[in-house]
C-alpha atoms as a PDB file:
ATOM      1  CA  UNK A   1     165.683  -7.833 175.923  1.00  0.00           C
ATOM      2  CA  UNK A   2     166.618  -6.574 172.931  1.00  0.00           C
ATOM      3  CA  UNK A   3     165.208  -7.080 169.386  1.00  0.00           C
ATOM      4  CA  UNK A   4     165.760  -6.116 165.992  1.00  0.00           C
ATOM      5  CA  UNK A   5     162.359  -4.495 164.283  1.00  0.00           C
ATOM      6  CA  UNK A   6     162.480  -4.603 160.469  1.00  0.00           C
ATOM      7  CA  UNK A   7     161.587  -1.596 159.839  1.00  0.00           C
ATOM      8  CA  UNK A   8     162.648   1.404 157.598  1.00  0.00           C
ATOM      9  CA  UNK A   9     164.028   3.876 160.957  1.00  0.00           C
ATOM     10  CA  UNK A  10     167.249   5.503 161.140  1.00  0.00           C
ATOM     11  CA  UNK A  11     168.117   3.239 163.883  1.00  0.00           C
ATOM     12  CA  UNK A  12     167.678   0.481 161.606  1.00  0.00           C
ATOM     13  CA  UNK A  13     169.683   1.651 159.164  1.00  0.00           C
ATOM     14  CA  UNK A  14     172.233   2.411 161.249  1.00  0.00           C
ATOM     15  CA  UNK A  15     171.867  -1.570 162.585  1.00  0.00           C
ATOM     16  CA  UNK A  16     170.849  -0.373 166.058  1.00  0.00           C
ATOM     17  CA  UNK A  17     168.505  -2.711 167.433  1.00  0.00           C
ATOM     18  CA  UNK A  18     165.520  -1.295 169.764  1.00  0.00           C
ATOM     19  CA  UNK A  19     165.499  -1.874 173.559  1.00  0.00           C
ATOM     20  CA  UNK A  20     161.950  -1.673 174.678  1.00  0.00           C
ATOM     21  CA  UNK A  21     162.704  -3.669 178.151  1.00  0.00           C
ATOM     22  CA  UNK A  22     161.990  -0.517 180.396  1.00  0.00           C
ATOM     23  CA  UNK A  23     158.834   0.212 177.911  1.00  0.00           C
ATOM     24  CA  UNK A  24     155.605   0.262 179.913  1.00  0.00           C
ATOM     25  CA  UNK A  25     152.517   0.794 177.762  1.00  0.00           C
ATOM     26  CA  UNK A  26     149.093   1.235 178.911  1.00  0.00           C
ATOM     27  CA  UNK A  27     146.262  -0.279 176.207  1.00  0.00           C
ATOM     28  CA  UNK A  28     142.958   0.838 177.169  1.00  0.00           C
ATOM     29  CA  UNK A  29     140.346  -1.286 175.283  1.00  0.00           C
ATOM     30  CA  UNK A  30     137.185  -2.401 176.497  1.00  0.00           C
ATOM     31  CA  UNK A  31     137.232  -5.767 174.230  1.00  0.00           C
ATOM     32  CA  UNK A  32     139.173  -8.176 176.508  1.00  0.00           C
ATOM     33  CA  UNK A  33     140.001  -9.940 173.268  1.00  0.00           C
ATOM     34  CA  UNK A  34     141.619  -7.387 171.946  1.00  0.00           C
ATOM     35  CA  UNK A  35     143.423  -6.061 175.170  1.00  0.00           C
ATOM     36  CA  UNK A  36     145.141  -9.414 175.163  1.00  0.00           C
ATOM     37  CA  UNK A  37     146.164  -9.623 171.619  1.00  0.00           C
ATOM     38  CA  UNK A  38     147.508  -5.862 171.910  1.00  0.00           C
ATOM     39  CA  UNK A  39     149.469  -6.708 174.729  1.00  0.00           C
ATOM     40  CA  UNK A  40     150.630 -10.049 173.425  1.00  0.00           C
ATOM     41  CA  UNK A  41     151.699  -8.611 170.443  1.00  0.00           C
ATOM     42  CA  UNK A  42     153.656  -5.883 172.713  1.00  0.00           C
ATOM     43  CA  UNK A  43     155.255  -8.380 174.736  1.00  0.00           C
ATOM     44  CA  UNK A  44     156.311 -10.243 171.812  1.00  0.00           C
ATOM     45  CA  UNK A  45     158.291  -6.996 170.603  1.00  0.00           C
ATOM     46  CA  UNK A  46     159.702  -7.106 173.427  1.00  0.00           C
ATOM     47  CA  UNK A  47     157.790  -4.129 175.280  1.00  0.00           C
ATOM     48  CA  UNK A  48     158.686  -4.714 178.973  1.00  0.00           C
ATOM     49  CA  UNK A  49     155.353  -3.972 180.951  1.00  0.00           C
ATOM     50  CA  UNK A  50     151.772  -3.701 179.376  1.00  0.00           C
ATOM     51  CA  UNK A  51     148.987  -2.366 181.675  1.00  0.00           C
ATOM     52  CA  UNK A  52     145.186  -2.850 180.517  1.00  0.00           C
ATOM     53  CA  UNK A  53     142.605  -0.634 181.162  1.00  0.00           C
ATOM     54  CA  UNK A  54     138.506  -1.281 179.965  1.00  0.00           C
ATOM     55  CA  UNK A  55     137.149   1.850 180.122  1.00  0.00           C
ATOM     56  CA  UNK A  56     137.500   5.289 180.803  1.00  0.00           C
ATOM     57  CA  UNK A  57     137.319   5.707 184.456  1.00  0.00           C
ATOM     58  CA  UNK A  58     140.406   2.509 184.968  1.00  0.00           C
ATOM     59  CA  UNK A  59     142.035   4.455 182.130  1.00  0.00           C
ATOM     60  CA  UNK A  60     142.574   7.640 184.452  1.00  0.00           C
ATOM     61  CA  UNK A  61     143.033   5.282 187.328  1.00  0.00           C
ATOM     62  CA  UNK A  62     146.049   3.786 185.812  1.00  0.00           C
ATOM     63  CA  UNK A  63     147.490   6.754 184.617  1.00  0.00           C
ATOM     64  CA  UNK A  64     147.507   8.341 187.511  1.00  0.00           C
ATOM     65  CA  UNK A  65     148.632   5.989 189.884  1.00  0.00           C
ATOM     66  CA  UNK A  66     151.611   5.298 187.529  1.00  0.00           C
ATOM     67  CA  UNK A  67     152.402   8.779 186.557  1.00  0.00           C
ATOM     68  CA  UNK A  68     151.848  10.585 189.242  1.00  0.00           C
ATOM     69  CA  UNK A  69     154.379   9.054 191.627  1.00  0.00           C
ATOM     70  CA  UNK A  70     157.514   9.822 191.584  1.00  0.00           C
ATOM     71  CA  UNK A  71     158.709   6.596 191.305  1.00  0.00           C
ATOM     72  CA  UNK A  72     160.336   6.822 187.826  1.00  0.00           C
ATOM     73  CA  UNK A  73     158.075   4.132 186.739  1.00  0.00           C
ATOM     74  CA  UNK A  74     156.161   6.134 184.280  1.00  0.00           C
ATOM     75  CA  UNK A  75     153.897   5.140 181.635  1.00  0.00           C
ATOM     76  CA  UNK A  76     155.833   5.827 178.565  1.00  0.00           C
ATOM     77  CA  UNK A  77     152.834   5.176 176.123  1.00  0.00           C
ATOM     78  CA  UNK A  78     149.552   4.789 175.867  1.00  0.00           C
ATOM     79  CA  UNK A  79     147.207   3.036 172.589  1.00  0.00           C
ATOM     80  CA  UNK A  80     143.683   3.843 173.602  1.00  0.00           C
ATOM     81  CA  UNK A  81     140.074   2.747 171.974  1.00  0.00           C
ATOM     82  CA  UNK A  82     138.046   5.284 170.974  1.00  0.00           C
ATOM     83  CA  UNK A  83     134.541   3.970 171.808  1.00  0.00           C
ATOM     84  CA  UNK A  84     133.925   2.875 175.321  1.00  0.00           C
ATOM     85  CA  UNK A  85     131.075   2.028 177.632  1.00  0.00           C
ATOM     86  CA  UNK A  86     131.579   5.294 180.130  1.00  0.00           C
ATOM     87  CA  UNK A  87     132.792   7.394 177.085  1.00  0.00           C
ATOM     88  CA  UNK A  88     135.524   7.963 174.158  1.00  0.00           C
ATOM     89  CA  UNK A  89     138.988   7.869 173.858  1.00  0.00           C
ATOM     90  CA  UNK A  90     138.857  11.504 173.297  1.00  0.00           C
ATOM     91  CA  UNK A  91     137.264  12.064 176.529  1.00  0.00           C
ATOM     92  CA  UNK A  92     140.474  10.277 178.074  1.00  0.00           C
ATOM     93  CA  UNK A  93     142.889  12.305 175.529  1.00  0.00           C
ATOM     94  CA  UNK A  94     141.712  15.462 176.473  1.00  0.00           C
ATOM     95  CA  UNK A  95     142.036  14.785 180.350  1.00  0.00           C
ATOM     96  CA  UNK A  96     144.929  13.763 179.737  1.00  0.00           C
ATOM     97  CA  UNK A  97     146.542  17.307 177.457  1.00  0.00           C
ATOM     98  CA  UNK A  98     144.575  18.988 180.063  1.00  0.00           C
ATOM     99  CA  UNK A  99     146.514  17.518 183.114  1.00  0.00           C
ATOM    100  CA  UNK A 100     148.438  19.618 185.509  1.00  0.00           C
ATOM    101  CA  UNK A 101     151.244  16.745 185.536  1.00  0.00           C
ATOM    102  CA  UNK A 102     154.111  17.175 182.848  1.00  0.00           C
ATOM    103  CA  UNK A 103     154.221  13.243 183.131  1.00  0.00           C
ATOM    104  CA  UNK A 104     150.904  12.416 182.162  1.00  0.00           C
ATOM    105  CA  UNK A 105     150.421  15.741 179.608  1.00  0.00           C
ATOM    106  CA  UNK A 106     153.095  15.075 177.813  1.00  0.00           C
ATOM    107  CA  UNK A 107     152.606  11.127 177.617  1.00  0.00           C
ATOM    108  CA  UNK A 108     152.789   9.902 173.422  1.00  0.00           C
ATOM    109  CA  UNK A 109     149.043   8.629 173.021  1.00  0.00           C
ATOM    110  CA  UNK A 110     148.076   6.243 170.112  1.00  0.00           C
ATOM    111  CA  UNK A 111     144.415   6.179 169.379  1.00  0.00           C
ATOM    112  CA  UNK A 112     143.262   2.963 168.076  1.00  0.00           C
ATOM    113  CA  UNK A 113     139.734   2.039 166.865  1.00  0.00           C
ATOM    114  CA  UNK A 114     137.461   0.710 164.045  1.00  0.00           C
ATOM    115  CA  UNK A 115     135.278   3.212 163.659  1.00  0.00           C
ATOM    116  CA  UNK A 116     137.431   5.747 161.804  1.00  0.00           C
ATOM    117  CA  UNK A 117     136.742   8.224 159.633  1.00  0.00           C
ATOM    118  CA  UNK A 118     138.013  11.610 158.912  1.00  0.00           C
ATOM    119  CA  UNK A 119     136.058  13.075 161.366  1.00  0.00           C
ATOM    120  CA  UNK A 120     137.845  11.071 164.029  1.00  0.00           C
ATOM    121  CA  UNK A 121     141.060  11.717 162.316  1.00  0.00           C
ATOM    122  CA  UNK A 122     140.926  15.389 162.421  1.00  0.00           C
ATOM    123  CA  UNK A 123     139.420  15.341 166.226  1.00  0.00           C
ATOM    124  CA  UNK A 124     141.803  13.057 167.536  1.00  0.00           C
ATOM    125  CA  UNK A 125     144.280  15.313 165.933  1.00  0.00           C
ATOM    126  CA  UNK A 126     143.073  18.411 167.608  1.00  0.00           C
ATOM    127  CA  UNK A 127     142.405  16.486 170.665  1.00  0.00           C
ATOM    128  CA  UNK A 128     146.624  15.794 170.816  1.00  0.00           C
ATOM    129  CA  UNK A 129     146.932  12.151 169.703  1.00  0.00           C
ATOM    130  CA  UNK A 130     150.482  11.379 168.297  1.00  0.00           C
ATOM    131  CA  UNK A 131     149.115   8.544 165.925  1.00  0.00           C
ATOM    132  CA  UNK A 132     145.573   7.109 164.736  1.00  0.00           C
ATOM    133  CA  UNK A 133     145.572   3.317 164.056  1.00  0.00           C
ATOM    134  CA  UNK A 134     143.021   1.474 162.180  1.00  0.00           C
ATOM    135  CA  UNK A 135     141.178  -2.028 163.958  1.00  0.00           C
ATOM    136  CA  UNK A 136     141.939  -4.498 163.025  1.00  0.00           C
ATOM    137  CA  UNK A 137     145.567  -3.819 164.093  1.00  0.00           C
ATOM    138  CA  UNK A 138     148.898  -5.922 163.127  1.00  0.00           C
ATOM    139  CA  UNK A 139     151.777  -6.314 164.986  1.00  0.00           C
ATOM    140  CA  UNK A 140     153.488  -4.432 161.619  1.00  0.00           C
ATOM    141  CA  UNK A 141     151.051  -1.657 162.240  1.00  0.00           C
ATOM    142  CA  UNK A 142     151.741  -1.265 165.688  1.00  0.00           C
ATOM    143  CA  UNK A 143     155.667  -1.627 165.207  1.00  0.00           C
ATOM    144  CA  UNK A 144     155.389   1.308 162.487  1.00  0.00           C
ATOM    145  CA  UNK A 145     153.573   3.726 165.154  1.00  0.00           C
ATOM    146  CA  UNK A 146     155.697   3.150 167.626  1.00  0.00           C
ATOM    147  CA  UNK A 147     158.817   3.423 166.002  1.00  0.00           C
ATOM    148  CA  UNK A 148     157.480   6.550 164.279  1.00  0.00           C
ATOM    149  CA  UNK A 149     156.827   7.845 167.826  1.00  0.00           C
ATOM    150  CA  UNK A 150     160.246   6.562 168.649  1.00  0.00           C
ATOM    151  CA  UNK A 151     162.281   8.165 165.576  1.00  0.00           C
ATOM    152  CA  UNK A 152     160.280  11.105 164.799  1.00  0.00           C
ATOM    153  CA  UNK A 153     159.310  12.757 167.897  1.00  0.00           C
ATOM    154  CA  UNK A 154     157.230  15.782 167.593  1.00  0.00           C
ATOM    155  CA  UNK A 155     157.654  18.960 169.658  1.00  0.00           C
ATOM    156  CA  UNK A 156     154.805  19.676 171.861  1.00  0.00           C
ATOM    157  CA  UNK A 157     152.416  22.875 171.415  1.00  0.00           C
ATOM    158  CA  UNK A 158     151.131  24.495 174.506  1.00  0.00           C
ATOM    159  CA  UNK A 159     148.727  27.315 173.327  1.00  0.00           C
ATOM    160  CA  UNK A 160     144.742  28.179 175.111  1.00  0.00           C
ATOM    161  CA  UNK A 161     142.828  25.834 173.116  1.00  0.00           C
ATOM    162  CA  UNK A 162     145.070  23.225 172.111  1.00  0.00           C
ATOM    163  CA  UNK A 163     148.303  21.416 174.252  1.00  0.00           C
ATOM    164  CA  UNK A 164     149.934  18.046 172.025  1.00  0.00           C
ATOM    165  CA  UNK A 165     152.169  17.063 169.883  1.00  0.00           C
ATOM    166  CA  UNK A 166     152.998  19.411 166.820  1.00  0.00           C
ATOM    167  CA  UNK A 167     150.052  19.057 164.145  1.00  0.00           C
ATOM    168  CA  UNK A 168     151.723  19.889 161.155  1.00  0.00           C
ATOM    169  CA  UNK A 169     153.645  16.600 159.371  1.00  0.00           C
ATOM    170  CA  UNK A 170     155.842  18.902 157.021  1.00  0.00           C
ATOM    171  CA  UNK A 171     158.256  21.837 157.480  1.00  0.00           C
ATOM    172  CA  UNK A 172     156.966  24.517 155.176  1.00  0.00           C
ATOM    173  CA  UNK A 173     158.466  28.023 154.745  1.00  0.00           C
ATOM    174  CA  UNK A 174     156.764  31.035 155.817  1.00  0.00           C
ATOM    175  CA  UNK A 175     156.908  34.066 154.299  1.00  0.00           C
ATOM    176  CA  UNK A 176     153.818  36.120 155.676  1.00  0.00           C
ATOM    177  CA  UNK A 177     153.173  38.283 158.538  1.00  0.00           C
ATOM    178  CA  UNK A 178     153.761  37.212 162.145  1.00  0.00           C
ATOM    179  CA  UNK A 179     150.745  37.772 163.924  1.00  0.00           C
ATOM    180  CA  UNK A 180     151.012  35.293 167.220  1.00  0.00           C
ATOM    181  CA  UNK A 181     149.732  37.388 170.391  1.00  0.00           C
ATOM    182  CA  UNK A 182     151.967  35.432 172.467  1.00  0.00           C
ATOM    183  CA  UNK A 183     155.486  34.630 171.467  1.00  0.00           C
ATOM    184  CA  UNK A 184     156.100  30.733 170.669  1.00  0.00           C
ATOM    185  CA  UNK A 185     157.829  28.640 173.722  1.00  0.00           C
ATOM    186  CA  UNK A 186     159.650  25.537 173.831  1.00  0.00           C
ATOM    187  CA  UNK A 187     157.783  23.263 176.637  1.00  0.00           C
ATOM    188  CA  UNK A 188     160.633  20.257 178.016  1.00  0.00           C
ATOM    189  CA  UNK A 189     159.283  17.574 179.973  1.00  0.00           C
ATOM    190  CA  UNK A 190     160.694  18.379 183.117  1.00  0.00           C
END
């Protein structure tokens, strides 16, 4: 199925219209309600397989089982809650930069919640999330993330304390002295 997001994308411009058929995106939220209008408003996009998850320990569950076959039916995104019953979304984020799997390390994670602040921001950041979405959430909001993911994807960092998508929003020259202990490597996904 395909369908035409208006949005401001270089896709758009270009009149391409998105295919997210083969999508599958996991939401873990531990509000039913809002599980189901996530993934209604994914399925209405056009998104073609949305897996819930209501806490922390299903989260892993899921991921796992999807990503760690070798099937080719990975989970290609993930929005997840930050507050939980068994524990936060950053508890699930960093399992998941931490994972020995390329599939699941390298998965584009959208933290979602209402709680934020720029604390949670700046952690979530650190932590490896690709986006941070405010509750409550619009289908508009959600388009805009995921296209940005889509459009603008970052290069992932793999250094000892921190593996994720680039932090840094801008390109900025450099002019001081180099003084990385390790040289910088590119990290693909296979």
């Amino acid at each position: 199925m395909e369908i035409d997001l208006n949005q401001q994308s270089k896709k758009e411009q270009s009149g391409t219209a998105y295919n997210l058929g083969d999508f599958k995106i996991l939401v873990v939220e531990d509000s039913p309600f809002i599980a189901n209008l996530l993934g209604s408003c994914l399925m209405e996009m056009g998104v073609g397989s949305v897996i819930k998850a209501g806490n922390v320990r299903d989260a892993k569950d899921k991921i796992l089982s999807n990503n760690a076959m070798t099937s080719g039916q990975n989970i290609d995104m993930i929005i997840l809650d930050w507050l939980m019953p068994d524990g936060t979304g950053g508890d699930v984020l960093k399992w998941i930069r931490g994972h020995k799997n390329a599939s699941i390390k390298f998965v584009p994670v959208v933290i979602c919640s209402a709680y934020t602040s720029t604390e949670l921001v700046y952690e979530s950041r650190d932590l490896g999330a690709n986006e941070v979405m405010v509750k409550p959430v619009s289908a508009e909001k959600i388009t805009q993330r995921m296209l940005h993911i889509i459009d603008h994807p970052r290069p992932y960092v793999q250094a000892p304390d921190f593996v994720g998508p680039d932090r840094r929003r801008r390109t900025l020259p450099f002019d001081g002295e180099d003084r990385r202990k390790n040289k910088p490597e590119v990290i693909s996904e296979s």
